[in-house]
Structures are given as C-alpha cells and as structure tokens.
N, C-alpha and C. Protein backbone atom coordinates (compact mmCIF):
# COMPACT_ATOMS: atom_id res chain seq x y z
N UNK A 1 57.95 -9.75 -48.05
CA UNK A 1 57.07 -9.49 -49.16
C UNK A 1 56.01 -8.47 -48.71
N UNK A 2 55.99 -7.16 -49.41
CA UNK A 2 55.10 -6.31 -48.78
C UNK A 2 53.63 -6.26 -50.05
N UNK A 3 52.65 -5.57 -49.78
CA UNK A 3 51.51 -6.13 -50.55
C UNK A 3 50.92 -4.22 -50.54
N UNK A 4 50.82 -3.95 -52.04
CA UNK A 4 50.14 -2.53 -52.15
C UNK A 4 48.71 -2.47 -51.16
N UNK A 5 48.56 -1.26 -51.13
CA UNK A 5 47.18 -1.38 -50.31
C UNK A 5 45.72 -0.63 -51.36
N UNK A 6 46.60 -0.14 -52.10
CA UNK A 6 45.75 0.49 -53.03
C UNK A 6 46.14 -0.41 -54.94
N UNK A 7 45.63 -1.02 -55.60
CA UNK A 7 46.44 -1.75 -56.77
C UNK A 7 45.45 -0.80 -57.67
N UNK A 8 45.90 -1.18 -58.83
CA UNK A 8 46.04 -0.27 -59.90
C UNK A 8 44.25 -0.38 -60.33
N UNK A 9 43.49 -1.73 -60.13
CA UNK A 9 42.05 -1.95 -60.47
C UNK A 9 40.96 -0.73 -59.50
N UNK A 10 41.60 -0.56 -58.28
CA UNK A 10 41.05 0.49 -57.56
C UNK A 10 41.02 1.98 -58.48
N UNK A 11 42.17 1.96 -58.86
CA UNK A 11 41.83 3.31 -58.95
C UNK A 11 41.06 3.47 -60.63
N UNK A 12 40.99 2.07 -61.20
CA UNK A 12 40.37 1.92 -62.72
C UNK A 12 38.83 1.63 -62.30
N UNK A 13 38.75 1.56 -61.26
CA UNK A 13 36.90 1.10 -61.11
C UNK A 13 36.42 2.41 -60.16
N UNK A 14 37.24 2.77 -59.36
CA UNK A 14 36.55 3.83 -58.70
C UNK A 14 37.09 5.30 -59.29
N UNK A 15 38.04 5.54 -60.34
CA UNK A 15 38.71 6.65 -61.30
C UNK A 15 37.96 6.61 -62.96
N UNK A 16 37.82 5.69 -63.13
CA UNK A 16 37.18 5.74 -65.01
C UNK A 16 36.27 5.22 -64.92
N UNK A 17 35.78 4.05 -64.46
CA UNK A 17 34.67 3.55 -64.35
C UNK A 17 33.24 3.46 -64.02
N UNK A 18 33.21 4.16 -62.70
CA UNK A 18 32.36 5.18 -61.95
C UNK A 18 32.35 6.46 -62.10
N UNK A 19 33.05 7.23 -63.24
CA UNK A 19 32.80 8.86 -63.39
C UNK A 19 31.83 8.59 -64.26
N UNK A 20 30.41 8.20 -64.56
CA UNK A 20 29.84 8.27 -65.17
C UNK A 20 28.49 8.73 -63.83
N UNK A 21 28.75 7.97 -63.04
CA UNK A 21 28.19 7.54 -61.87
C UNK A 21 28.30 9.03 -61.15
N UNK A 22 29.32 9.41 -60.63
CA UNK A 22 29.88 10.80 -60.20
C UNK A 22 29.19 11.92 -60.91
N UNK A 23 29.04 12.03 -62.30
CA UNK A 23 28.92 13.04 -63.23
C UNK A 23 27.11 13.47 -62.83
N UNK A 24 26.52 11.92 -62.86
CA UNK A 24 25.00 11.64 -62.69
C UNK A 24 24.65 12.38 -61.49
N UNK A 25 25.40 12.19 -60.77
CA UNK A 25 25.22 12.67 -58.98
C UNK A 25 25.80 13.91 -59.23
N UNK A 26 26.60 14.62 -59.78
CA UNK A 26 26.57 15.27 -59.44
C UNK A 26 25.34 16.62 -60.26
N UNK A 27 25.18 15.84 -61.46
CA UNK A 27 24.13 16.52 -62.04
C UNK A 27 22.69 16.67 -61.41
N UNK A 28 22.30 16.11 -60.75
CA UNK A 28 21.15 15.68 -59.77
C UNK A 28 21.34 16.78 -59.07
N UNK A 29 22.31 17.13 -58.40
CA UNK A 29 22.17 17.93 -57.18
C UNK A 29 22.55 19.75 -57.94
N UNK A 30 23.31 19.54 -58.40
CA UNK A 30 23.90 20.77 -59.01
C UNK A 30 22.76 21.36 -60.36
N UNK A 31 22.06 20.65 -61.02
CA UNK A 31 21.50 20.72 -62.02
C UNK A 31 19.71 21.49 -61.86
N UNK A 32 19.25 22.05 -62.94
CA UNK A 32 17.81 22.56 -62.62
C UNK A 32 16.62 21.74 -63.13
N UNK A 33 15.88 21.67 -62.74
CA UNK A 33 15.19 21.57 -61.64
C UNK A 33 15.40 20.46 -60.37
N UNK A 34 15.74 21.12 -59.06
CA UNK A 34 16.07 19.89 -58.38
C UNK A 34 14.67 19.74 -57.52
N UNK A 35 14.42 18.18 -57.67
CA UNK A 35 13.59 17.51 -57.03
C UNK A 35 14.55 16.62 -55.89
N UNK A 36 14.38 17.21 -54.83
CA UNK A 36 14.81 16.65 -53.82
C UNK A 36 14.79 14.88 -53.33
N UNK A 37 13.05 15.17 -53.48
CA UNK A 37 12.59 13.46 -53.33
C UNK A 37 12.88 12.48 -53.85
N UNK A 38 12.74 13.17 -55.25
CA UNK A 38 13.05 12.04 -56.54
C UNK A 38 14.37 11.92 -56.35
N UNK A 39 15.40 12.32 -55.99
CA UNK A 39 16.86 12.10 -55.58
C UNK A 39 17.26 11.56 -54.62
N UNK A 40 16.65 11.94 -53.62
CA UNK A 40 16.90 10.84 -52.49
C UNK A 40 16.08 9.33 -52.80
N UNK A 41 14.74 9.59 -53.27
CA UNK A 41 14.75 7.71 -53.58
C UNK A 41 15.57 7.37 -54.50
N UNK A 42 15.86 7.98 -55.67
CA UNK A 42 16.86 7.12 -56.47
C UNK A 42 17.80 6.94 -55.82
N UNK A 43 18.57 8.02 -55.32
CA UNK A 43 20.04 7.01 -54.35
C UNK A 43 19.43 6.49 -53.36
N UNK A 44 18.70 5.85 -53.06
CA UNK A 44 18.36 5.10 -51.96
C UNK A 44 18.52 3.86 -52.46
N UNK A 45 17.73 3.87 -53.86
CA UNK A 45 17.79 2.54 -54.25
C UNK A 45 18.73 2.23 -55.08
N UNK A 46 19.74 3.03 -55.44
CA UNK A 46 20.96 2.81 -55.98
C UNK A 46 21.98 2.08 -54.63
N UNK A 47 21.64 2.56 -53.88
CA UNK A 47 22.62 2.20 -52.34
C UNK A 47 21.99 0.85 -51.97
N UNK A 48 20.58 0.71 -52.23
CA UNK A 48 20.30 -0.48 -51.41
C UNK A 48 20.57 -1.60 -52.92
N UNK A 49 20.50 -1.48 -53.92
CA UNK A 49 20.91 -2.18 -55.17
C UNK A 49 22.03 -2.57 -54.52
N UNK A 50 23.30 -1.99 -54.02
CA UNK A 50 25.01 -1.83 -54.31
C UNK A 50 24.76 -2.88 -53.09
N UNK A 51 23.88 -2.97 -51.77
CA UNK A 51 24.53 -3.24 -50.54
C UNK A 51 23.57 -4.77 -50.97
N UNK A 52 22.98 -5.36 -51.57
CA UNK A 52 21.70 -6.35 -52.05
C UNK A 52 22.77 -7.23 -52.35
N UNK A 53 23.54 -6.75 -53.89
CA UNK A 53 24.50 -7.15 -54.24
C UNK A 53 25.59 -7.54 -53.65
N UNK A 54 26.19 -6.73 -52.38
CA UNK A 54 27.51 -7.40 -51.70
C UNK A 54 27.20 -7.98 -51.01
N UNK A 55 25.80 -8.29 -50.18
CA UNK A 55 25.26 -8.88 -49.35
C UNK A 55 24.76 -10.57 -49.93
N UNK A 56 24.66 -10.31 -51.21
CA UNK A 56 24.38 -11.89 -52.05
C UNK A 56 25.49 -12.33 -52.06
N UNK A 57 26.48 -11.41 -52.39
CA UNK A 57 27.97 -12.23 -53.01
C UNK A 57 28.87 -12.71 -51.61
N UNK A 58 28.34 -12.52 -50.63
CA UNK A 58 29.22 -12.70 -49.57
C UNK A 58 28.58 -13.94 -48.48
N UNK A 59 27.30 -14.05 -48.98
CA UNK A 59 26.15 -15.23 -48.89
C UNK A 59 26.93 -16.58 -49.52
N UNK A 60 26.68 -16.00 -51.13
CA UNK A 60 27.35 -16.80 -52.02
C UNK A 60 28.68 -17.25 -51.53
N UNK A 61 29.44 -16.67 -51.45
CA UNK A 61 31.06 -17.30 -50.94
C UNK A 61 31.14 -17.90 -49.77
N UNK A 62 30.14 -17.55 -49.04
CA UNK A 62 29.96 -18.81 -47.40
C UNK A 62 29.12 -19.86 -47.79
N UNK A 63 28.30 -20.25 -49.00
CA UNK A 63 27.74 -21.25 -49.19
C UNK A 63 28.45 -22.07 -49.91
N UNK A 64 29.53 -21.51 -50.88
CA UNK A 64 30.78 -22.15 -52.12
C UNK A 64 31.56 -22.43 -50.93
N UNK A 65 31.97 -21.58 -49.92
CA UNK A 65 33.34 -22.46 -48.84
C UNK A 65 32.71 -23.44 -48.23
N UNK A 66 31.46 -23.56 -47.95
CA UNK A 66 31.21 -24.61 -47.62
C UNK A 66 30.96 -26.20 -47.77
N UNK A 67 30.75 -25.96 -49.28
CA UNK A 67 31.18 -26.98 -50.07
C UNK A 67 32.27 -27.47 -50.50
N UNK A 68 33.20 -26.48 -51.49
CA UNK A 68 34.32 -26.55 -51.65
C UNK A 68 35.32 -26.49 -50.98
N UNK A 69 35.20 -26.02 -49.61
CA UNK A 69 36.35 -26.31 -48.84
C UNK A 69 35.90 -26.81 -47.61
C-alpha cells in the first residue's frame, strides 16, 4: 500500500485558498508606495499569528493524547 505524498487538499489550501494571501504579498512589495517597516511588521505578525497557532494546536493534541489515550 503506497500513500501520496502530496493529496489533493494540499494543493486546494496552498493553490486557491491562499492566493488571496500571495496576491496581498505580493502587492506590498511590488505596489506604490512601499513602506518597508510597515511590511515587515505586518509579516512578522502574520508569521508569528501562523506559528502561535501551530504551536497551540500541537500543545492541544499532547494534552487530548494524554487523556484520551
């Protein structure tokens, strides 16, 4: 039994889902007037949002295995 490495939700969350996300970034940088600063804190805190989040949910699932299993 062999197992895709890439399934079809990958390419629907990081292909349609996030080009909104892509479009934003890339308007930021490519777009006039660029404020450098104001771009780097927003993705800063877009990145530290994303890593907050996997960092809770992976909290979360060692505190649920520990109960539940």
């Amino acid at each position: 039994m062999t197992h895709e490495v890439a399934h079809i939700g990958l390419y629907v969350i990081f292909g349609i889902v996030l080009l909104p996300v892509y479009l934003m970034l890339i308007g930021w940088f490519v777009g006039k007037p660029q404020y450098f600063r104001t771009i780097a804190l927003t993705l800063g805190f877009m990145i530290a949002y994303a890593v907050s989040i996997i960092i809770g949910i992976f909290v979360m699932g060692l505190v649920l295995s520990v109960f539940v299993g």
